[in-house]
Protein backbone atom coordinates (compact mmCIF):
# COMPACT_ATOMS: atom_id res chain seq x y z
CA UNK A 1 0.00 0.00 0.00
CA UNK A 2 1.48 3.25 -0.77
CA UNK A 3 0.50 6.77 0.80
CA UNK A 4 2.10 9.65 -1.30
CA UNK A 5 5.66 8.43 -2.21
CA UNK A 6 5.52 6.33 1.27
CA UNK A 7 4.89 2.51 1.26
CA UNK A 8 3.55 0.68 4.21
CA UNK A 9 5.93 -2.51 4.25
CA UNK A 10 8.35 -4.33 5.12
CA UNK A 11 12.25 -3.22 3.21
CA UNK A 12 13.15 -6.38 0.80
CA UNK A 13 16.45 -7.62 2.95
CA UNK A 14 17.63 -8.43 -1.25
CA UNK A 15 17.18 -4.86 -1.96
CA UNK A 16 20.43 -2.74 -2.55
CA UNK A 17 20.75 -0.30 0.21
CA UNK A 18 23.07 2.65 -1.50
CA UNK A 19 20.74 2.77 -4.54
CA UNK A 20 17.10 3.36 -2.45
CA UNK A 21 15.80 7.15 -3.18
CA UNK A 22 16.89 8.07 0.72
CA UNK A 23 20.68 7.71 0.23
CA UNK A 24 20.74 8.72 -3.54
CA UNK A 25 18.96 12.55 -2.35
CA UNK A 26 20.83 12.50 0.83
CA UNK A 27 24.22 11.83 -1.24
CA UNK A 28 23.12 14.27 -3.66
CA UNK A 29 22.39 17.37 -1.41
CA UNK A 30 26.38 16.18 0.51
CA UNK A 31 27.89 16.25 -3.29
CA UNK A 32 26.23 19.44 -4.48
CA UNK A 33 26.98 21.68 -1.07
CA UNK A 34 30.71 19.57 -1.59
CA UNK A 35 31.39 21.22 -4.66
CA UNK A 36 30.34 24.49 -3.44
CA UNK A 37 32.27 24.84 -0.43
CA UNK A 38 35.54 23.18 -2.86
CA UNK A 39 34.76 26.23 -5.52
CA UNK A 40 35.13 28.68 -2.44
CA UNK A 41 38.07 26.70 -1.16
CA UNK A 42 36.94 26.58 2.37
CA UNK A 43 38.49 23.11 3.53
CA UNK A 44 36.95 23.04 7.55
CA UNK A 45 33.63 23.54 6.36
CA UNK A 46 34.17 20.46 3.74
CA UNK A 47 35.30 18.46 6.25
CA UNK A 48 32.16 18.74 8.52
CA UNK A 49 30.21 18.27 5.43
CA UNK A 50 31.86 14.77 4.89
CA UNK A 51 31.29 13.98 8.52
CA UNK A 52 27.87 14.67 8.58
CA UNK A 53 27.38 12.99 5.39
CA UNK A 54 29.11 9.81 6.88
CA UNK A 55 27.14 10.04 9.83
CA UNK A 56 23.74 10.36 7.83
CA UNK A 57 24.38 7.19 5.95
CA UNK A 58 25.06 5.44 8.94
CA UNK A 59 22.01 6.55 11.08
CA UNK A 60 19.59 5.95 7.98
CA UNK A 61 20.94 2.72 7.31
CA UNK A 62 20.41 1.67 11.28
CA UNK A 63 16.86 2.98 10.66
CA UNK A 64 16.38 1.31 7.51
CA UNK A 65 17.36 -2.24 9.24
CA UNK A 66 15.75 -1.91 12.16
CA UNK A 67 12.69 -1.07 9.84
CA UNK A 68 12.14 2.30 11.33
CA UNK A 69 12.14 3.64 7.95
CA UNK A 70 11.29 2.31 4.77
CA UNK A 71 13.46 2.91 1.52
CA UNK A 72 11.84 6.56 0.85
CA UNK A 73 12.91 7.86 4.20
CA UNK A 74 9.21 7.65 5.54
CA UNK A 75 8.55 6.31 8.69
CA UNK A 76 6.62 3.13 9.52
CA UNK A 77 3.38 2.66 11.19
CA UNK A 78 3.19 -0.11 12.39
């Protein structure tokens, strides 16, 4: 069943984690303010951006397997 872009369900274990919409947009927004911040040549500021990035990935994957959240970044009802 789907509400919106959100699907009630359970995550397909098979399903390949990096390539779900949640980590392609979250990638995406790291990337793009990346390339900013390396145009303007302001190196600390990259460096928290990579951090945070890493630490995104990790806490939406957690979520994801713990079936908190479902491949859209949507939370579950169950």
């Amino acid at each position: 069943m789907r509400i919106g872009r959100c699907k009630l369900g359970k995550v397909d274990d098979n399903e390949e984690i990096l390539d779900m919409p949640v980590f392609k947009l979250t990638s995406m927004i790291f990337h793009a303010i990346w390339i900013v911040m390396f145009i303007f040549n302001d190196i600390p500021i990259m460096a928290v951006v990579n951090v945070g990035s890493v630490i995104i990935y990790i806490v939406a994957y957690l979520l994801l397997r713990r079936g908190a959240i479902d491949a859209w970044g949507c939370p579950r009802n169950e």
